[in-house]
Protein backbone atom coordinates (compact mmCIF):
# COMPACT_ATOMS: atom_id res chain seq x y z
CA UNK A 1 16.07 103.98 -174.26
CA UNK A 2 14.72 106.42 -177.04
CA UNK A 3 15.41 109.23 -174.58
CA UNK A 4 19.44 107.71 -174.17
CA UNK A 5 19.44 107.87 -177.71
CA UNK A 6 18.20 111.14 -179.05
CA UNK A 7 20.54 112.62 -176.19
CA UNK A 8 23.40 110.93 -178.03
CA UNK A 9 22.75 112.44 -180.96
CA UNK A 10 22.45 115.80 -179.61
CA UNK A 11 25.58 115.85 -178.05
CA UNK A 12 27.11 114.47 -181.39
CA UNK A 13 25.93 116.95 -183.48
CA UNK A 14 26.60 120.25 -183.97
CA UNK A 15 25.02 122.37 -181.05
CA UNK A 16 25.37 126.15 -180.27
CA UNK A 17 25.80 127.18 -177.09
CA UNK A 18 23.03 129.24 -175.89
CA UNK A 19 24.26 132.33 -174.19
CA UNK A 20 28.10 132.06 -174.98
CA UNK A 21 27.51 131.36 -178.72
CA UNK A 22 29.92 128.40 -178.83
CA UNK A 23 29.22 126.24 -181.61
CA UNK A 24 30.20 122.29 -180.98
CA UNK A 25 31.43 119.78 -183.77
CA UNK A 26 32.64 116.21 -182.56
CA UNK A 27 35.93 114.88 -183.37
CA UNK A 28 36.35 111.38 -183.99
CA UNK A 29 39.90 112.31 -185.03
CA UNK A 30 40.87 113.94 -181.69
CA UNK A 31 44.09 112.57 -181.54
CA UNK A 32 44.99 113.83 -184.94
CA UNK A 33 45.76 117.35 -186.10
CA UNK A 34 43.26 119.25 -187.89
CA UNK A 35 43.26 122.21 -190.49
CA UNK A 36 41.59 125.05 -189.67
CA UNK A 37 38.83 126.20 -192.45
CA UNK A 38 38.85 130.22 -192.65
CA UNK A 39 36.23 131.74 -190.12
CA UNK A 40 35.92 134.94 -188.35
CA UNK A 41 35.65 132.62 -185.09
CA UNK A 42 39.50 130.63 -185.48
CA UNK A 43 42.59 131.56 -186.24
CA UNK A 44 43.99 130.43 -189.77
CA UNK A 45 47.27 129.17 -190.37
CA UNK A 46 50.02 126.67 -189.53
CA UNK A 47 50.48 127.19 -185.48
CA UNK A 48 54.41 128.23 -185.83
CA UNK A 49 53.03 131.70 -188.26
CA UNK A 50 50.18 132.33 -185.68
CA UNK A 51 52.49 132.25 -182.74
CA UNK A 52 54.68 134.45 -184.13
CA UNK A 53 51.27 136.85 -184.13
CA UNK A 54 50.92 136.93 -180.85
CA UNK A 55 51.79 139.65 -178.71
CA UNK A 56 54.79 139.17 -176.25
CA UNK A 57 54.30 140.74 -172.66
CA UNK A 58 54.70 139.94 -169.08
CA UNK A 59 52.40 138.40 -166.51
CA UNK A 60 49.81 140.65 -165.42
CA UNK A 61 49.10 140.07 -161.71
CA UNK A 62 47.13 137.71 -160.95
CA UNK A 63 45.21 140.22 -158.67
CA UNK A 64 41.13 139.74 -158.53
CA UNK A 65 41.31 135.99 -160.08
CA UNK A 66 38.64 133.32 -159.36
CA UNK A 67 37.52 130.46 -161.30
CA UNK A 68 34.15 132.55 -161.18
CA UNK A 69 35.63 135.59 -163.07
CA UNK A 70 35.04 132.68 -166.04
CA UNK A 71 31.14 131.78 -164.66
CA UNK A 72 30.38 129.27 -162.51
CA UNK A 73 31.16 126.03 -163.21
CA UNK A 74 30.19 124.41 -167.05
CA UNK A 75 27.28 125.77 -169.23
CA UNK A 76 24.60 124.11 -170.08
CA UNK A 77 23.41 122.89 -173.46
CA UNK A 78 19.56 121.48 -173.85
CA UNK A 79 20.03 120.13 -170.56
CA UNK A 80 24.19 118.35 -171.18
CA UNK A 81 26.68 120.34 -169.57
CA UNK A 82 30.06 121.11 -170.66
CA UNK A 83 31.99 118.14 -169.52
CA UNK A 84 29.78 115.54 -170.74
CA UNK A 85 29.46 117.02 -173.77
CA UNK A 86 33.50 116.71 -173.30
CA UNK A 87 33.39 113.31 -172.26
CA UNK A 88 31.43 112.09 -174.86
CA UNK A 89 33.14 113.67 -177.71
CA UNK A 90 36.90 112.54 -176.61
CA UNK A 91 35.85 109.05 -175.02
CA UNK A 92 35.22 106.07 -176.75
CA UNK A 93 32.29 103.39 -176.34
CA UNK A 94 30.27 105.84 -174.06
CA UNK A 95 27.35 104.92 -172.69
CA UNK A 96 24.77 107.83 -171.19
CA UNK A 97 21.99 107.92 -168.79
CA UNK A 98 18.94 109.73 -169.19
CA UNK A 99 20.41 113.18 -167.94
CA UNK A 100 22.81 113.54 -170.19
CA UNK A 101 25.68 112.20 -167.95
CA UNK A 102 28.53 109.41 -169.81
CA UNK A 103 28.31 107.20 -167.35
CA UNK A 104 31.06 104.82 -168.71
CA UNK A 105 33.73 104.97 -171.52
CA UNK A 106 37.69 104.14 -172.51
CA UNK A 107 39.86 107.47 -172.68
CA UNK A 108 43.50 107.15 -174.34
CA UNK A 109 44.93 109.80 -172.50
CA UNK A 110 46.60 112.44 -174.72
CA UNK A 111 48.83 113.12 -171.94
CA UNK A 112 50.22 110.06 -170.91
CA UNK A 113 48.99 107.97 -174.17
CA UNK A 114 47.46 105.29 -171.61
CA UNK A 115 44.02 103.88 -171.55
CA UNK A 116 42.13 105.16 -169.06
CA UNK A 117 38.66 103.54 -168.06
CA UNK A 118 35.68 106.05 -166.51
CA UNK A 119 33.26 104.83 -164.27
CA UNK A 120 30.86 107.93 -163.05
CA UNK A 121 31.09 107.68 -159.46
CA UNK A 122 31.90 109.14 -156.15
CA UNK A 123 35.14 107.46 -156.05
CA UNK A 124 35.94 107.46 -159.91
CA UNK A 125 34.78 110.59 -162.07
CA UNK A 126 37.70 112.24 -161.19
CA UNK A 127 40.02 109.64 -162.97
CA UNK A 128 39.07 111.46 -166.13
CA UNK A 129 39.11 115.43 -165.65
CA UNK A 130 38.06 118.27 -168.18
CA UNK A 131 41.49 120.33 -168.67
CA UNK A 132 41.37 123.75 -169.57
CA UNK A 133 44.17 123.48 -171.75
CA UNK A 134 44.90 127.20 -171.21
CA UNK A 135 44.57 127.22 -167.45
CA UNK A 136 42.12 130.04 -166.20
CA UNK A 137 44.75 131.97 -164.34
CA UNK A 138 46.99 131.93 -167.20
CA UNK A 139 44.38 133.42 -169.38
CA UNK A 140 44.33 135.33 -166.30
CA UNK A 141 47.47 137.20 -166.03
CA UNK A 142 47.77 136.91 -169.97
CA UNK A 143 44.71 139.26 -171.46
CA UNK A 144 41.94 137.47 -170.09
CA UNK A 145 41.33 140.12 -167.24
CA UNK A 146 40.05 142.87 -170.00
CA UNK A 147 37.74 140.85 -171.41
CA UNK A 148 34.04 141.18 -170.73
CA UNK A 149 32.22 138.26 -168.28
CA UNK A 150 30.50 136.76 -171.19
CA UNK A 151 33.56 136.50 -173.40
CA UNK A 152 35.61 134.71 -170.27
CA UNK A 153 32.35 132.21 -170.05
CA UNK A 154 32.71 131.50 -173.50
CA UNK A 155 36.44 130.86 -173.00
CA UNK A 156 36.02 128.94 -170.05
CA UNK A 157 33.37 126.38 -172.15
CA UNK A 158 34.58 126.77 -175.81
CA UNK A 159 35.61 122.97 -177.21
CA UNK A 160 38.41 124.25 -178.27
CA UNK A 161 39.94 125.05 -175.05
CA UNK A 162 38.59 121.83 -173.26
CA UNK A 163 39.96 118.26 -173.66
CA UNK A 164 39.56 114.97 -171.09
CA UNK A 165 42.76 113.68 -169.75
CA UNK A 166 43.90 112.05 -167.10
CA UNK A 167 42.65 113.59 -163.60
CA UNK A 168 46.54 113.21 -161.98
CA UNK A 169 48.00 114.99 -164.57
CA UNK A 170 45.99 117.23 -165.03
CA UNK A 171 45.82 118.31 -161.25
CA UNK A 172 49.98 118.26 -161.81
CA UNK A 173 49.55 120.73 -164.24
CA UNK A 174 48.52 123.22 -162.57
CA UNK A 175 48.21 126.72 -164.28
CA UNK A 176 51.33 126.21 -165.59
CA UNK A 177 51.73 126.87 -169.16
CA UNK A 178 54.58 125.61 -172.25
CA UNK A 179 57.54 127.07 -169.87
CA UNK A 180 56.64 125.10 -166.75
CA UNK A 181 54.35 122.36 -168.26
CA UNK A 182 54.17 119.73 -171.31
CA UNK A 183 52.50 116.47 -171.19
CA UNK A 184 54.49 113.62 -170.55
CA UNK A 185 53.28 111.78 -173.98
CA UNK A 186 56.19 113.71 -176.53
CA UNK A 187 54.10 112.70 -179.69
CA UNK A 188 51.22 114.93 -178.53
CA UNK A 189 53.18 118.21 -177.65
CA UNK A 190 52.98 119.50 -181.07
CA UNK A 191 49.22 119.51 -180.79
CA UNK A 192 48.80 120.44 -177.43
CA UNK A 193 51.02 123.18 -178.07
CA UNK A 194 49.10 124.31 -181.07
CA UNK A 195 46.01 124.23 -179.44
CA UNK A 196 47.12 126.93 -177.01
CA UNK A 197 47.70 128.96 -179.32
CA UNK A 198 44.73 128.56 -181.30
CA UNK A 199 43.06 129.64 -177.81
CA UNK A 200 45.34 132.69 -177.38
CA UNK A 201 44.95 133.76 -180.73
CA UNK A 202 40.62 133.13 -180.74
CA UNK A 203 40.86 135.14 -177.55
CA UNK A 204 43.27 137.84 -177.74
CA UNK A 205 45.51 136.62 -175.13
CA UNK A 206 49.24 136.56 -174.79
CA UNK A 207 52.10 135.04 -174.14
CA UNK A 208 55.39 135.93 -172.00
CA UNK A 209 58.86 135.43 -173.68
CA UNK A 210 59.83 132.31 -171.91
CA UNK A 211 56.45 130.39 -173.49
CA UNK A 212 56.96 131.91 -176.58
CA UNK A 213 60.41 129.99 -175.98
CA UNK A 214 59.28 126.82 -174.91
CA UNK A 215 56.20 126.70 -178.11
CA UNK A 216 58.76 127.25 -180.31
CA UNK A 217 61.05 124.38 -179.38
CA UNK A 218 58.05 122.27 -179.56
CA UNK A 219 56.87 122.95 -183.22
CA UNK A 220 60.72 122.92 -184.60
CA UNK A 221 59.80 119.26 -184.46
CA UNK A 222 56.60 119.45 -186.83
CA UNK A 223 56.91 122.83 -188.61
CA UNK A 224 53.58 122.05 -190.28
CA UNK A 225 51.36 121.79 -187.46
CA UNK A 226 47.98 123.07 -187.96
CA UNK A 227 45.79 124.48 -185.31
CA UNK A 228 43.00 122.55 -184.36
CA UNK A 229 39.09 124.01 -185.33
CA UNK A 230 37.52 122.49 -182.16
C-alpha cells in the first residue's frame, strides 16, 4: 500500500521526462481552458493570434512514415509510462497497482462528453485510448519529418499532445486533422482545436489551407480561447 501510494504522488507531481525533457503538471481542470504562462517551451497567446502564426503549406508526402519515426511506443518515467501517467491525470477516482498501471477509473469523454468506465484488461483497456491529438502522420506530412528523432519522441510523449478519450472515436479519427475530423461533443471543439495548435506552434509544424479553414470556423465561436500549457 505505501508503494501504491508514493507512485500516486509521483505521477501527480511534476516529473521531467528523462531523455525527452518533457516536464509533466496534472490538470484537475482538464476540461477547462487554460492560460498559457510565458515560457520558451509554449506558445503564448489567445489560439486565434497563434494560428494566424503558423505557416500555411501543403502536405508533404507521407513517404518514410512509421509510428517508430516518433520512438517506440510510450516513454518511461521512474518506472510509469506515458499512458498511465495519461490515465491518471485525465481520469477520475483512479486506483493503481504496484507497477504504476491505473487499473480502474471514470473518464468523461471530451469527445463524446459521456462517462466512460476503465477496467485494465484484455478485453477492456482499449475502451479508453491515449489520442495523439495531432495524429503522428499529420505531424508527419506537416514539418514533423525534419525534425531530429529525439524531438519527434518528445512530440510523440509531450502532455500536451496526449489526452484519454474514448477508444471508438478515437480509432474513427484517424490521422485526420480540423478539415476531416472534430469531436462529436461541439462544446469541446474550441479546446481541442486550440490544443492543436499549441502542438503545431511548440513544434514547428504546419498547417494546409483547408485546416487553417476549418480552426478558424471553430474559434469564431470563442474568440478568446487560450491555448492550453499541458
Amino acid at each position: 500500500m505505501k508503494r501504491v501510494h508514493k507512485i500516486r504522488r509521483m505521477i501527480a507531481a511534476g516529473i521531467v521526462v528523462v531523455g525527452v525533457g518533457v516536464a509533466l503538471w496534472t490538470n484537475p481542470d482538464f476540461h477547462q481552458p487554460i492560460a498559457v504562462e510565458s515560457s520558451d517551451a509554449n506558445p503564448e497567446g489567445q489560439a486565434a493570434e497563434v494560428l494566424q502564426a503558423l505557416p500555411v503549406k501543403g502536405r508533404a508526402p507521407k513517404t518514410d512514415y512509421s509510428r517508430e519515426q516518433f520512438g517506440k511506443g510510450w516513454a518511461e518515467v521512474n518506472g510509469c509510462d506515458m499512458r498511465n501517467i495519461i490515465l491518471h491525470r485525465d481520469l477520475q477516482d483512479t486506483a493503481i497497482n504496484e507497477r504504476c498501471q491505473v487499473t480502474s477509473g471514470m473518464l468523461r469523454d471530451p469527445y463524446t462528453n459521456k462517462d466512460i468506465t476503465f477496467i485494465r484488461g484484455a478485453d477492456t483497456s482499449d475502451d479508453i485510448q491515449i489520442d495523439h491529438v495531432v495524429a503522428l502522420s499529420d505531424a508527419w506530412q506537416k514539418g514533423a519529418q525534419q525534425l531530429s528523432f529525439e524531438r519527434r519522441e518528445q512530440l510523440a510523449n509531450d502532455p500536451l499532445e496526449l489526452i484519454a478519450v474514448d477508444g471508438p472515436m478515437n480509432q474513427q479519427k484517424g490521422d485526420g486533422d480540423a478539415a476531416t475530423w472534430l469531436p462529436p461533443n461541439k462544446p469541446f471543439r474550441c479546446q481541442y482545436v486550440a490544443r492543436q495548435i499549441a502542438v503545431k506552434k511548440k513544434y514547428d509544424l504546419w498547417v494546409t489551407q483547408a485546416e487553417k479553414d476549418a480552426m478558424e470556423r471553430v474559434l469564431a465561436i470563442c474568440p478568446g480561447q487560450t491555448l492550453p500549457s499541458a
